[in-house]
N, C-alpha and C. Protein backbone atom coordinates (compact mmCIF):
# COMPACT_ATOMS: atom_id res chain seq x y z
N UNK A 1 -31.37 -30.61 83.27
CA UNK A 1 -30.73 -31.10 82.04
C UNK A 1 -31.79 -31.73 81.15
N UNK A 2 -31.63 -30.97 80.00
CA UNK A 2 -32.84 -31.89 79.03
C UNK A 2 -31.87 -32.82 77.76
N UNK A 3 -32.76 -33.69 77.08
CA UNK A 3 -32.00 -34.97 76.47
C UNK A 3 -32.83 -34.61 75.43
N UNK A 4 -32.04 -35.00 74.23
CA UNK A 4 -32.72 -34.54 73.00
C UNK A 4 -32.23 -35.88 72.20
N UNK A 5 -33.15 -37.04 72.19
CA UNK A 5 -32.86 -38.40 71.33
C UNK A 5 -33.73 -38.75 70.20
N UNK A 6 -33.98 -37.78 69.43
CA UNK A 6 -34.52 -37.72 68.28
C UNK A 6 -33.88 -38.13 67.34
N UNK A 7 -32.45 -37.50 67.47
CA UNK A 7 -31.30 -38.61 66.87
C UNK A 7 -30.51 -40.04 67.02
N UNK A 8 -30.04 -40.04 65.84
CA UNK A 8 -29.36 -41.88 66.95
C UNK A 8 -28.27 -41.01 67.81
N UNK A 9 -27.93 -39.80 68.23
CA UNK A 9 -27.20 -40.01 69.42
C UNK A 9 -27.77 -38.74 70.14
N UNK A 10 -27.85 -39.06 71.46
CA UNK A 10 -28.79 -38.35 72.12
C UNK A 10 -28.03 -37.01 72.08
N UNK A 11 -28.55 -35.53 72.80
CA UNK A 11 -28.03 -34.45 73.12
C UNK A 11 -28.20 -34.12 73.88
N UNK A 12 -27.32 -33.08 74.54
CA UNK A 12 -27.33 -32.77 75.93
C UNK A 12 -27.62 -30.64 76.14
N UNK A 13 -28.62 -30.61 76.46
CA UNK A 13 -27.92 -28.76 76.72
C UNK A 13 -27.25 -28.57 78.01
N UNK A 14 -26.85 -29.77 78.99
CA UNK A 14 -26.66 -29.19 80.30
C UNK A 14 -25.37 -28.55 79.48
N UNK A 15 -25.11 -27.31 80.98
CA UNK A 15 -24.02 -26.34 80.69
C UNK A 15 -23.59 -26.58 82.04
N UNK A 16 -21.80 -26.95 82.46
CA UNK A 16 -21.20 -27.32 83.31
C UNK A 16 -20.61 -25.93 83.95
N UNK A 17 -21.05 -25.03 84.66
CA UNK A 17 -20.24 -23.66 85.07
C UNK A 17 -18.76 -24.22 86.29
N UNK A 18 -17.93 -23.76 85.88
CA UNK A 18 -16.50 -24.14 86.71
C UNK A 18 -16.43 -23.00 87.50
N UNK A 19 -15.62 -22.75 88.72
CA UNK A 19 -15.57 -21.34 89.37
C UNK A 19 -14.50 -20.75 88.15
N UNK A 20 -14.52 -18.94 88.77
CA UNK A 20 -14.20 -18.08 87.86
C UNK A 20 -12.78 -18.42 88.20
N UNK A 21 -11.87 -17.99 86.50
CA UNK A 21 -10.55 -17.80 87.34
C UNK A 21 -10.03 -17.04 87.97
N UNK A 22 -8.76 -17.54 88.66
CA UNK A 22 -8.20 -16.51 89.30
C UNK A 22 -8.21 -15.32 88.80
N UNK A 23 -8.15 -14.07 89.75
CA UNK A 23 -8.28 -12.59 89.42
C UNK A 23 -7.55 -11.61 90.24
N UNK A 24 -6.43 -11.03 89.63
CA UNK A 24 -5.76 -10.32 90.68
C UNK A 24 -5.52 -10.39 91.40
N UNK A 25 -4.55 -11.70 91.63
CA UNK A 25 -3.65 -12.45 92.45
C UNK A 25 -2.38 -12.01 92.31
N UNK A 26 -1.78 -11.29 93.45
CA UNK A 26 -0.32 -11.23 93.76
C UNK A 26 0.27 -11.70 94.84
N UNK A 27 1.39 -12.64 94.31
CA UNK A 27 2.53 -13.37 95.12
C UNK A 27 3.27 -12.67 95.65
N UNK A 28 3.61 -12.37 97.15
CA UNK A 28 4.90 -11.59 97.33
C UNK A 28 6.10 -12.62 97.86
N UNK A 29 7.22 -13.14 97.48
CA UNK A 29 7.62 -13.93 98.03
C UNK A 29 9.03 -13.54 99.11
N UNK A 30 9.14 -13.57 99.80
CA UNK A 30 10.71 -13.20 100.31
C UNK A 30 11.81 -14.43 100.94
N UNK A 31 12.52 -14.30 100.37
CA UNK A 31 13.26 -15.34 101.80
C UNK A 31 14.67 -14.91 102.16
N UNK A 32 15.06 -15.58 103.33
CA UNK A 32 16.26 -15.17 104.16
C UNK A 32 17.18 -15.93 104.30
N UNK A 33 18.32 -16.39 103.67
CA UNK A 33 19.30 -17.54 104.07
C UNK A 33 20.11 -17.04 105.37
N UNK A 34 20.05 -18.10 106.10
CA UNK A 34 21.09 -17.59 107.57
C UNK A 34 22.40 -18.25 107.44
N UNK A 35 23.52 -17.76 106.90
CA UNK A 35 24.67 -19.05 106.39
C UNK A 35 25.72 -19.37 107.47
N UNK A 36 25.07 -19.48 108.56
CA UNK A 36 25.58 -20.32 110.32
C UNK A 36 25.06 -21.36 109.81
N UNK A 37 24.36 -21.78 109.99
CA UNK A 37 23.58 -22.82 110.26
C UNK A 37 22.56 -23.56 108.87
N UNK A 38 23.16 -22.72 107.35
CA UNK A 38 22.73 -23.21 105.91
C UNK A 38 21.43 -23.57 106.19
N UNK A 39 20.51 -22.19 106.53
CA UNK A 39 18.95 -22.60 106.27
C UNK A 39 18.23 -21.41 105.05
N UNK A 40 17.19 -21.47 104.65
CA UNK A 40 16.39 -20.80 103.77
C UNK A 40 15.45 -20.64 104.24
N UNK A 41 14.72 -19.36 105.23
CA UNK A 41 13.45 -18.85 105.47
C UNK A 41 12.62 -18.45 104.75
N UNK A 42 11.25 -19.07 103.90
CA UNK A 42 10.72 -18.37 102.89
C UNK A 42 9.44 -17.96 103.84
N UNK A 43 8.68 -17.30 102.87
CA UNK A 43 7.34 -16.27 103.28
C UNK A 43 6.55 -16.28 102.01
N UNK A 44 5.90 -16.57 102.23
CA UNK A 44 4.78 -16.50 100.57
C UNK A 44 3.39 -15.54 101.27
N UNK A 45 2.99 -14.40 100.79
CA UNK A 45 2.12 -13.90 100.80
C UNK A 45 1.12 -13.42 99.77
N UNK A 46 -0.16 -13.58 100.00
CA UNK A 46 -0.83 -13.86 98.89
C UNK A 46 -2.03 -12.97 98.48
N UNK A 47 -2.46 -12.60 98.43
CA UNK A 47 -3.89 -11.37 98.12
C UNK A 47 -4.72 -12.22 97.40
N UNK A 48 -5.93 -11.60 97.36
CA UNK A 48 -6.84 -12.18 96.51
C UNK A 48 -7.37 -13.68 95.89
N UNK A 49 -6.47 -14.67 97.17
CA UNK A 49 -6.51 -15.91 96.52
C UNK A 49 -8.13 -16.69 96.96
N UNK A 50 -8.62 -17.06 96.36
CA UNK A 50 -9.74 -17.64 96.52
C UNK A 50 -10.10 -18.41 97.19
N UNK A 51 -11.28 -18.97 97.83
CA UNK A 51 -11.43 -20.18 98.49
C UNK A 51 -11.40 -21.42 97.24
N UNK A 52 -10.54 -22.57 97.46
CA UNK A 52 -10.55 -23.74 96.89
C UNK A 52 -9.46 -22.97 95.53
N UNK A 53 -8.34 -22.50 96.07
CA UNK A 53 -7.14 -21.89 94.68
C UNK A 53 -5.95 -22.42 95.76
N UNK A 54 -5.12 -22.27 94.74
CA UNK A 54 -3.97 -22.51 95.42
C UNK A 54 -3.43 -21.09 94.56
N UNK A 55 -1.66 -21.53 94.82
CA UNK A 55 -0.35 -20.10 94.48
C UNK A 55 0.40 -21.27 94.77
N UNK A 56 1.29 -21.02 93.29
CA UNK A 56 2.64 -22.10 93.65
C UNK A 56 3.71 -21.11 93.12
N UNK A 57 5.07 -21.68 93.97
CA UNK A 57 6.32 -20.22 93.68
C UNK A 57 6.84 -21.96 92.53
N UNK A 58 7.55 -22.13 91.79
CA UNK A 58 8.35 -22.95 91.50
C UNK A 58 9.46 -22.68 91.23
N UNK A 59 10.60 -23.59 91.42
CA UNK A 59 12.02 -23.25 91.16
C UNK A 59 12.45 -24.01 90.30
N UNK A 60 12.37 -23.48 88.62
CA UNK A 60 12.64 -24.12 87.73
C UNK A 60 14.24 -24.31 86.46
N UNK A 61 14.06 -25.65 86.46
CA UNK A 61 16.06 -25.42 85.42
C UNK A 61 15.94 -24.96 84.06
N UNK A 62 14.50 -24.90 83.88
CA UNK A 62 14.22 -24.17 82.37
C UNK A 62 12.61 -22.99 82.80
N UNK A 63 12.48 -22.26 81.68
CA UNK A 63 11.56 -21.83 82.11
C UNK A 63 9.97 -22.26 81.85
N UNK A 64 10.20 -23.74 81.97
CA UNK A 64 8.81 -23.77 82.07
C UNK A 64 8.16 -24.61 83.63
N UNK A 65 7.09 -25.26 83.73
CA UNK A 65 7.03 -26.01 84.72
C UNK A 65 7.57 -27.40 84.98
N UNK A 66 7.55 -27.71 83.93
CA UNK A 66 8.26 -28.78 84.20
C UNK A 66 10.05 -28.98 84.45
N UNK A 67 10.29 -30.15 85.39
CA UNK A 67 11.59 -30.08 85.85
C UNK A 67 11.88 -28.61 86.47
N UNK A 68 11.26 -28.57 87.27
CA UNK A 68 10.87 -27.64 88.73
C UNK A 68 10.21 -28.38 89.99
N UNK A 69 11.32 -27.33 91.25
CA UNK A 69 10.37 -27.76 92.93
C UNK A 69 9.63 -27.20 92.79
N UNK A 70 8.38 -27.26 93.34
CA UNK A 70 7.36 -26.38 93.93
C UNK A 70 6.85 -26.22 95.13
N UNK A 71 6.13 -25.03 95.55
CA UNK A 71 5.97 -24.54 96.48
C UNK A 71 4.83 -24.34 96.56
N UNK A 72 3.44 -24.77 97.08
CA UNK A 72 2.24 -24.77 96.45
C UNK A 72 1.50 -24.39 98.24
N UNK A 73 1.12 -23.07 98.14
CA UNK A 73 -0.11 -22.71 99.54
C UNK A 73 -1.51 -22.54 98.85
N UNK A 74 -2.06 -23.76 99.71
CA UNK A 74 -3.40 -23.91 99.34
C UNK A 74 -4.58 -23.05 100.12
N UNK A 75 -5.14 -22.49 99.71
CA UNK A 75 -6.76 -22.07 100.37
C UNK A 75 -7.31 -23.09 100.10
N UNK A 76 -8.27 -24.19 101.30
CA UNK A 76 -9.05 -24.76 101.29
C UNK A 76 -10.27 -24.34 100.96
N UNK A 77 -11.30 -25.09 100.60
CA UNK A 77 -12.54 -24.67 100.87
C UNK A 77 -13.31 -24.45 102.28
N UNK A 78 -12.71 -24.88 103.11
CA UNK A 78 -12.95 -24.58 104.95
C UNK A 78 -11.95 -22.50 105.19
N UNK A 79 -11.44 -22.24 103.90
CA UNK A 79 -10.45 -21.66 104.51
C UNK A 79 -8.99 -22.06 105.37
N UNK A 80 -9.01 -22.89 105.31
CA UNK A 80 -7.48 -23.53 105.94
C UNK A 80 -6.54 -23.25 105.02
N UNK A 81 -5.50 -22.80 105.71
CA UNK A 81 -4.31 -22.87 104.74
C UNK A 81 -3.40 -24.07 105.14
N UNK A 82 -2.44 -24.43 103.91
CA UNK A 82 -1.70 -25.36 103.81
C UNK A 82 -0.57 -24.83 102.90
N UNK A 83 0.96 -25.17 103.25
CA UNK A 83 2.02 -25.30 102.43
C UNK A 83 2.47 -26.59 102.42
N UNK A 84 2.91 -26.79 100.64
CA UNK A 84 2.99 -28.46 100.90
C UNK A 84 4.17 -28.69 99.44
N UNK A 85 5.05 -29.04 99.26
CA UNK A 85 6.31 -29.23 98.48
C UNK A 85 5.91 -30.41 97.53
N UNK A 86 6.12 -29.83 96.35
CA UNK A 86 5.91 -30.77 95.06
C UNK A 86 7.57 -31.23 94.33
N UNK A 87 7.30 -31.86 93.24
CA UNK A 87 8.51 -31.78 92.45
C UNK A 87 7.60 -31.84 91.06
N UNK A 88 7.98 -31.42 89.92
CA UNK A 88 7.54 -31.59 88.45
C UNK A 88 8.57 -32.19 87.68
N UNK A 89 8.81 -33.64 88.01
CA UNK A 89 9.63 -34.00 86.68
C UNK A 89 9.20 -33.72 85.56
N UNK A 90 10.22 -33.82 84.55
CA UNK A 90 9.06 -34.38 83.38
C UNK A 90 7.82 -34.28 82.66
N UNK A 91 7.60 -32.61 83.43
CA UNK A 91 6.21 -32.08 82.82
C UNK A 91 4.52 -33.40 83.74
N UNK A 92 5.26 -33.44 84.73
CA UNK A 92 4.76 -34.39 85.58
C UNK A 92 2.97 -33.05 85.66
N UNK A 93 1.67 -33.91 85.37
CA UNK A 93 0.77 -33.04 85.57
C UNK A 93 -0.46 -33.89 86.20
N UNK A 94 -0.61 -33.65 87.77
CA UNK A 94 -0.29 -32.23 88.56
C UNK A 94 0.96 -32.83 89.27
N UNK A 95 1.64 -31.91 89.83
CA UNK A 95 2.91 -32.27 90.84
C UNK A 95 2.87 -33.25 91.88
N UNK A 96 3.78 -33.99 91.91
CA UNK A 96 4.07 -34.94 92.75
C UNK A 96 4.15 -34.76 94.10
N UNK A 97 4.21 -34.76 95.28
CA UNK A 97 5.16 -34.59 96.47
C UNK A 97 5.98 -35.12 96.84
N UNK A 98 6.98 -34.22 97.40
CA UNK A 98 8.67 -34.49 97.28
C UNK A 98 9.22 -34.43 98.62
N UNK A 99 10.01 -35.18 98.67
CA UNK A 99 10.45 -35.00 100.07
C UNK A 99 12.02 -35.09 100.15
N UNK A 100 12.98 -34.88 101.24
CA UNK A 100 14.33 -34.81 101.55
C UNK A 100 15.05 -34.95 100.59
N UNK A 101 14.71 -36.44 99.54
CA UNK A 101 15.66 -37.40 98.95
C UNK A 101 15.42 -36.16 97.48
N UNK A 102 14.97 -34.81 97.44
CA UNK A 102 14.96 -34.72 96.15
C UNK A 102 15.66 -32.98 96.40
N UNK A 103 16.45 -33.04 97.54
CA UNK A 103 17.38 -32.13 97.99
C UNK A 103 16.67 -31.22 99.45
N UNK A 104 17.47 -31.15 100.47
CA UNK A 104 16.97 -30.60 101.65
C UNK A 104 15.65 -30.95 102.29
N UNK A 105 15.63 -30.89 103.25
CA UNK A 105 14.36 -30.84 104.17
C UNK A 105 13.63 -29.64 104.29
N UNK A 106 12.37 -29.95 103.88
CA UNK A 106 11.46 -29.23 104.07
C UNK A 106 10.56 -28.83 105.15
N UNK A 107 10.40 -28.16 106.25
CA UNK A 107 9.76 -27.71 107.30
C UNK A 107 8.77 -26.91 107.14
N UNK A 108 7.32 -27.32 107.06
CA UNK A 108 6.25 -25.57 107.26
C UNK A 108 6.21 -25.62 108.30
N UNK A 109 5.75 -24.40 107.89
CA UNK A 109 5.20 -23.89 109.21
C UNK A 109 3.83 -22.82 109.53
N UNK A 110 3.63 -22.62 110.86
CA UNK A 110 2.05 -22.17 110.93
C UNK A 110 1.75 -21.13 109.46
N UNK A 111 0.73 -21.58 108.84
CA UNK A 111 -0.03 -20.62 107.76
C UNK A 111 -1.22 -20.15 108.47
N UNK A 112 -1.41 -18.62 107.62
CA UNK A 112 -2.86 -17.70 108.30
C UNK A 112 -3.76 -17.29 107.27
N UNK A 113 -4.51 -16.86 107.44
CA UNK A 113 -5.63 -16.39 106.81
C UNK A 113 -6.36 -15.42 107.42
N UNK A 114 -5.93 -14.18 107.17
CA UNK A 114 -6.35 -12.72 108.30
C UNK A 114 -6.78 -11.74 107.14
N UNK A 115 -8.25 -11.59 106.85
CA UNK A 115 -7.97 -10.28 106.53
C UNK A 115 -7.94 -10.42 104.89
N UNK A 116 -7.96 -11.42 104.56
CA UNK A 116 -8.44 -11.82 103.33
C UNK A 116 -7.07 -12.33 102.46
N UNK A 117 -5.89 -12.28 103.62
CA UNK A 117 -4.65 -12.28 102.91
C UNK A 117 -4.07 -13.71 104.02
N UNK A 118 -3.29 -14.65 102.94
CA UNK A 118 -2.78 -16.10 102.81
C UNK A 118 -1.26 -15.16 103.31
N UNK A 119 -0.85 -16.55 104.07
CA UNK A 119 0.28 -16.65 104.43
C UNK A 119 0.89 -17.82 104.24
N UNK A 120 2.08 -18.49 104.37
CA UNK A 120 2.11 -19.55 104.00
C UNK A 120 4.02 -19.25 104.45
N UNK A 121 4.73 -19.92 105.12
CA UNK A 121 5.97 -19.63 105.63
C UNK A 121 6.25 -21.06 105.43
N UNK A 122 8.21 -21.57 105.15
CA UNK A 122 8.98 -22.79 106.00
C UNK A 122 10.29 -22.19 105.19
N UNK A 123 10.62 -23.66 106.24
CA UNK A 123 12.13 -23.53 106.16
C UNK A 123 12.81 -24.80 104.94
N UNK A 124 14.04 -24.63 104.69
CA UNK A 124 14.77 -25.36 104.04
C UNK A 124 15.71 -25.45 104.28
N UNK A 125 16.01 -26.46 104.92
CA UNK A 125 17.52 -26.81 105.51
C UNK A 125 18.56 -28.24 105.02
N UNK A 126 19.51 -28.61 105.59
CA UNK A 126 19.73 -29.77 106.09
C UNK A 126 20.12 -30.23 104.50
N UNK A 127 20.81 -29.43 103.46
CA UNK A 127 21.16 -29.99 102.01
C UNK A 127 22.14 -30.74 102.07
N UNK A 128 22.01 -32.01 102.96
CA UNK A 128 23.74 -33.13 103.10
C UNK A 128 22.91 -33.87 101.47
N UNK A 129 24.31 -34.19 100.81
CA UNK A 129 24.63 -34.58 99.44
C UNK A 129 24.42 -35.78 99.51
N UNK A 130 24.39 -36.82 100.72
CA UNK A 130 24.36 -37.89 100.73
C UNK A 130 22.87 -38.38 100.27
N UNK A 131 21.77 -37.66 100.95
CA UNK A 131 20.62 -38.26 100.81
C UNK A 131 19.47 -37.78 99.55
N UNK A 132 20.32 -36.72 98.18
CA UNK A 132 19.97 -36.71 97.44
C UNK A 132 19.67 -37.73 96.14
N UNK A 133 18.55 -37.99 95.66
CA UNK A 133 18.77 -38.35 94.31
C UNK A 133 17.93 -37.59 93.29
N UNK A 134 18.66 -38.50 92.14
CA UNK A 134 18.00 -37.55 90.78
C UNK A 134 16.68 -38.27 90.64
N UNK A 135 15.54 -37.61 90.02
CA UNK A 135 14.57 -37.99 89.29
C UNK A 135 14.36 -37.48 88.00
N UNK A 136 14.70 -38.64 86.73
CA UNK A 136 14.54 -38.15 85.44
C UNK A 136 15.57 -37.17 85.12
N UNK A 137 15.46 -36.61 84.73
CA UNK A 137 16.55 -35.12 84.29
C UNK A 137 15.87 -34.11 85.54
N UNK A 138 15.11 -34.31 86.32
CA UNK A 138 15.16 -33.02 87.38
C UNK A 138 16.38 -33.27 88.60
N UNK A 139 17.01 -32.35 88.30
CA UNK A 139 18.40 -32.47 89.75
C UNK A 139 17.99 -32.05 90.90
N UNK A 140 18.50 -32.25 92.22
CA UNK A 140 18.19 -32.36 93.46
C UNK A 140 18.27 -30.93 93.73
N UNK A 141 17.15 -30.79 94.64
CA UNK A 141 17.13 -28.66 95.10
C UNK A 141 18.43 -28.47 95.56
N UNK A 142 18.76 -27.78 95.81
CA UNK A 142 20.49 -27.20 95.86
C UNK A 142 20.50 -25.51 95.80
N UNK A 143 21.09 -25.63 97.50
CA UNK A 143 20.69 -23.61 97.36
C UNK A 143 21.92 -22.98 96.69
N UNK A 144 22.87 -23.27 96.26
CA UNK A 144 23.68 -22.71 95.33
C UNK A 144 23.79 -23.30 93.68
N UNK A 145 22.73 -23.63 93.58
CA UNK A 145 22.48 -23.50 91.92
C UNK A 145 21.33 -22.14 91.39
N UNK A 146 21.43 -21.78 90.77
CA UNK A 146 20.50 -20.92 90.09
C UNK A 146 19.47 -21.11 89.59
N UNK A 147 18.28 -21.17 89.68
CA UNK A 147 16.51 -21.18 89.06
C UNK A 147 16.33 -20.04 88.54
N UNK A 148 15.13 -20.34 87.51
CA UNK A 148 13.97 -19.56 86.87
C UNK A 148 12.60 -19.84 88.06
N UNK A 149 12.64 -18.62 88.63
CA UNK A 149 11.33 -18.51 89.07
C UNK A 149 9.86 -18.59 87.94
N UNK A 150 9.11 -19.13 88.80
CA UNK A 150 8.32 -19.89 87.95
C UNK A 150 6.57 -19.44 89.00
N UNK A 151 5.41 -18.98 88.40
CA UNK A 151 4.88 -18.59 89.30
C UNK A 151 3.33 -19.70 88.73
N UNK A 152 2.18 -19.97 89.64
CA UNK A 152 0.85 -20.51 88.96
C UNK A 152 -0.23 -20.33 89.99
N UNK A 153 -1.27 -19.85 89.13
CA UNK A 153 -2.34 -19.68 90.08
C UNK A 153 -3.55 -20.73 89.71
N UNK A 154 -4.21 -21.11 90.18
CA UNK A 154 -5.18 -22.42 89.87
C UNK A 154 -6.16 -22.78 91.03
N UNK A 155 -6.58 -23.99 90.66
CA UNK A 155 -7.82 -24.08 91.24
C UNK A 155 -7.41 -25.68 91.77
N UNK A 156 -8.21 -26.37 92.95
CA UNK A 156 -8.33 -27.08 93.80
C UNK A 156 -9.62 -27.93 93.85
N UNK A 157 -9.09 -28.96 93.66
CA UNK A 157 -10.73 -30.08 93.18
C UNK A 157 -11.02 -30.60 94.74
N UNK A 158 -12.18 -31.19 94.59
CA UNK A 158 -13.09 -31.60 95.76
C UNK A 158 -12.14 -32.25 97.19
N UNK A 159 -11.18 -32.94 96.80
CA UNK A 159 -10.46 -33.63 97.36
C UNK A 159 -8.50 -32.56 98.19
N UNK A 160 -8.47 -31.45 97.72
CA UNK A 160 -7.69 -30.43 97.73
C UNK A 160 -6.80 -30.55 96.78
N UNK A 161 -6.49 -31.26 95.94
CA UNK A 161 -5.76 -31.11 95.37
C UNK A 161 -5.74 -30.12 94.16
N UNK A 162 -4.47 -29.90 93.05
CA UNK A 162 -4.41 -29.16 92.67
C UNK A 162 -5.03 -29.70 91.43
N UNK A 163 -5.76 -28.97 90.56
CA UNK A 163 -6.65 -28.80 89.31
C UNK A 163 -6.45 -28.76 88.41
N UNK A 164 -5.99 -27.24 87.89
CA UNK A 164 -5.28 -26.84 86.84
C UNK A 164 -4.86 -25.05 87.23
N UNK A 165 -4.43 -24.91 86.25
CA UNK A 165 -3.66 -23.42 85.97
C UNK A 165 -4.55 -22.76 85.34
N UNK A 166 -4.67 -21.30 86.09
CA UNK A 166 -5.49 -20.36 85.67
C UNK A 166 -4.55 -19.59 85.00
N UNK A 167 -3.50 -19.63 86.25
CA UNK A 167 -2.31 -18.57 85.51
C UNK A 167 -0.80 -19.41 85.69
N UNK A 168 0.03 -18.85 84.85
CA UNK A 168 1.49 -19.81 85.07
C UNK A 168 1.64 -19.00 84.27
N UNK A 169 3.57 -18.29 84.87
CA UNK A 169 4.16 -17.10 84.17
C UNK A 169 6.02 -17.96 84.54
N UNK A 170 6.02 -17.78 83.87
CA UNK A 170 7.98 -17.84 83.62
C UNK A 170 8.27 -16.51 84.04
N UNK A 171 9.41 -16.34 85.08
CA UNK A 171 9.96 -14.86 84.94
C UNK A 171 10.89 -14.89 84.55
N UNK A 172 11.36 -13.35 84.03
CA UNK A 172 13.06 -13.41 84.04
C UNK A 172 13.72 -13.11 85.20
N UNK A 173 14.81 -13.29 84.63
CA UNK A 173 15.71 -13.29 85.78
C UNK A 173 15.99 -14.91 86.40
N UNK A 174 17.04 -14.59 87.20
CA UNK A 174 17.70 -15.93 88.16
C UNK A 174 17.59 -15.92 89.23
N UNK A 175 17.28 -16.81 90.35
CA UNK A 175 17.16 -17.08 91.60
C UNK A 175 18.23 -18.06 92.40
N UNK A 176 18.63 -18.28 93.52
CA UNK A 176 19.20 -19.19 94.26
C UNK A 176 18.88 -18.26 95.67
N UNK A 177 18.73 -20.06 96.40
CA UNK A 177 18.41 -19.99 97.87
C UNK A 177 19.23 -19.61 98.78
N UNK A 178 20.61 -19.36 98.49
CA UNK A 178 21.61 -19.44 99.44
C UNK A 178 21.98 -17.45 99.10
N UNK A 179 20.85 -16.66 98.79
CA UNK A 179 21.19 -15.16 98.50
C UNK A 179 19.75 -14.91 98.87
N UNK A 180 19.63 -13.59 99.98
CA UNK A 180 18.13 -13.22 100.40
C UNK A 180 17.59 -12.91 99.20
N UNK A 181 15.93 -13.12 98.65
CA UNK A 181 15.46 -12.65 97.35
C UNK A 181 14.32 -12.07 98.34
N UNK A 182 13.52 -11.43 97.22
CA UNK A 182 12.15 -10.66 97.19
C UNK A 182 11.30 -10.28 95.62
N UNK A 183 10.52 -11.19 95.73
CA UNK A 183 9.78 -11.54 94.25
C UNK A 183 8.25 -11.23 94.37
N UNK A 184 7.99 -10.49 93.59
CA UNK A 184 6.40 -10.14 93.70
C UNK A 184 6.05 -10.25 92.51
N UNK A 185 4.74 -11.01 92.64
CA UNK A 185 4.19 -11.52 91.37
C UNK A 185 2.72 -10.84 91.24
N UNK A 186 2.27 -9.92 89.83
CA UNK A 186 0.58 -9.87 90.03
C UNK A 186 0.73 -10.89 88.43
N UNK A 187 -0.76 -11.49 89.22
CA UNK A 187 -0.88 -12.37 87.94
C UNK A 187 -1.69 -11.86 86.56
N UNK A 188 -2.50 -10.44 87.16
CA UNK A 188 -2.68 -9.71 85.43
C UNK A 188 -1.45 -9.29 84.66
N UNK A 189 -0.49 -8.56 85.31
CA UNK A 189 0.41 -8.05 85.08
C UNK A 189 1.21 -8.77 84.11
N UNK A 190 1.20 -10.06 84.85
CA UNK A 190 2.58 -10.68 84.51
C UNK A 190 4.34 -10.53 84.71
N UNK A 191 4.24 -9.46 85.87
CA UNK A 191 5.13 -8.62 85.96
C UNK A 191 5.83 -9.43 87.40
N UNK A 192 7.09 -9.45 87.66
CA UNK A 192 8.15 -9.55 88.37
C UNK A 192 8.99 -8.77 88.77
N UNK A 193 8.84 -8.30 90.38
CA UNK A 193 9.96 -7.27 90.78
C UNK A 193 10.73 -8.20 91.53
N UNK A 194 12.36 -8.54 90.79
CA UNK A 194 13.20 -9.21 91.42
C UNK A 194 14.07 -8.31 92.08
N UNK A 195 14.72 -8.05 93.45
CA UNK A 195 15.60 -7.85 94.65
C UNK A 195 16.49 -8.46 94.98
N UNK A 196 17.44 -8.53 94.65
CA UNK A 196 18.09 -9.25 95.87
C UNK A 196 19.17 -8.50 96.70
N UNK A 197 19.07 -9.13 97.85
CA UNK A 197 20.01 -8.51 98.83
C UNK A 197 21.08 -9.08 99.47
N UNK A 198 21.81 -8.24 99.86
CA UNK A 198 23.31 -9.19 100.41
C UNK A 198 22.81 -9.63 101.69
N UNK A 199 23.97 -10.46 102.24
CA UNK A 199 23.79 -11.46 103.20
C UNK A 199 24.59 -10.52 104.33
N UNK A 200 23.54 -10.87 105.20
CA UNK A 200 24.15 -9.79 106.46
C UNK A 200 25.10 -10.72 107.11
């Protein structure tokens, strides 16, 4: 870095390089409601995600990020994966973490990294009404309300957390947890193949 104080205020040429952004990242998401026992099996699979990126699915009441859950599987910089549950009130930036009181229990479970492809699986269960509350205008997760899937690809600072958005797409279409879905996201594309299937 050279300093240039010839003037009354000094100058700088350093040039700060950030990693590249994300690039041809696709989300495949699926999940399975079992309605014995009112649970939600999700699966997040991921291509191309980088070391130190994350992939978040969000389940949003408008289509943007804010006032949305999220669903955020991280690639570490070790390579470790992690799934880990946010909430976005309020255009809340970066997401909070959320737990029971902001609708159902959240369970992960084992994530992989085989082959250059992220995995990232849990469950969602246990939606008793009692132990919900509201935050701000975001309402409590609830597998029979309807979302805007909400998709973001980004980057992961020194500490793992989340950074910023390389990519963030609104889809169309409607979602709810309590109907099997299948959502695939490429993030050049911008494109969404929504499925859904009946309940066996």
């Amino acid at each position: 870095m050279e300093l240039n104080c010839e003037k009354p205020i000094c100058e700088t040429n350093e040039i700060f390089h950030y990693p590249p952004p994300a690039n041809n990242v696709t989300i495949n998401v699926r999940w399975t409601f079992i309605g014995g026992i009112n649970i939600t099996y999700v699966v997040m699979i991921i291509n191309n995600l980088k070391s130190s990126q994350y992939a978040a699915m969000g389940l949003g009441q408008n289509q943007s990020m804010g006032e949305a859950h999220v669903f955020m599987c991280k690639r570490f910089a070790n390579d470790k994966i992690a799934i880990q549950r946010f909430i976005n009130p309020g255009n809340h930036t970066p997401p909070v973490p959320a737990g029971s009181e902001q609708g159902g229990i959240f369970t992960p479970l084992p994530a992989t990294f085989i082959d250059g492809i992220v995995t990232c699986q849990f469950v969602l269960s246990d939606f008793a009404p009692q132990k919900v509350k509201q935050l701000n205008t975001l309402r409590p997760l609830s597998q029979s309300v309807k979302y805007h899937p909400l998709f973001a690809v980004g980057l992961l600072n020194s500490t793992g957390d989340a950074q910023h958005h390389d990519g963030r797409e609104p889809q169309p279409g409607l979602v709810q947890l309590d109907q099997n879905q299948h959502l695939i996201f490429h993030q050049n594309s911008s494109k969404l193949f929504n499925e859904i299937y009946p309940n066996s």
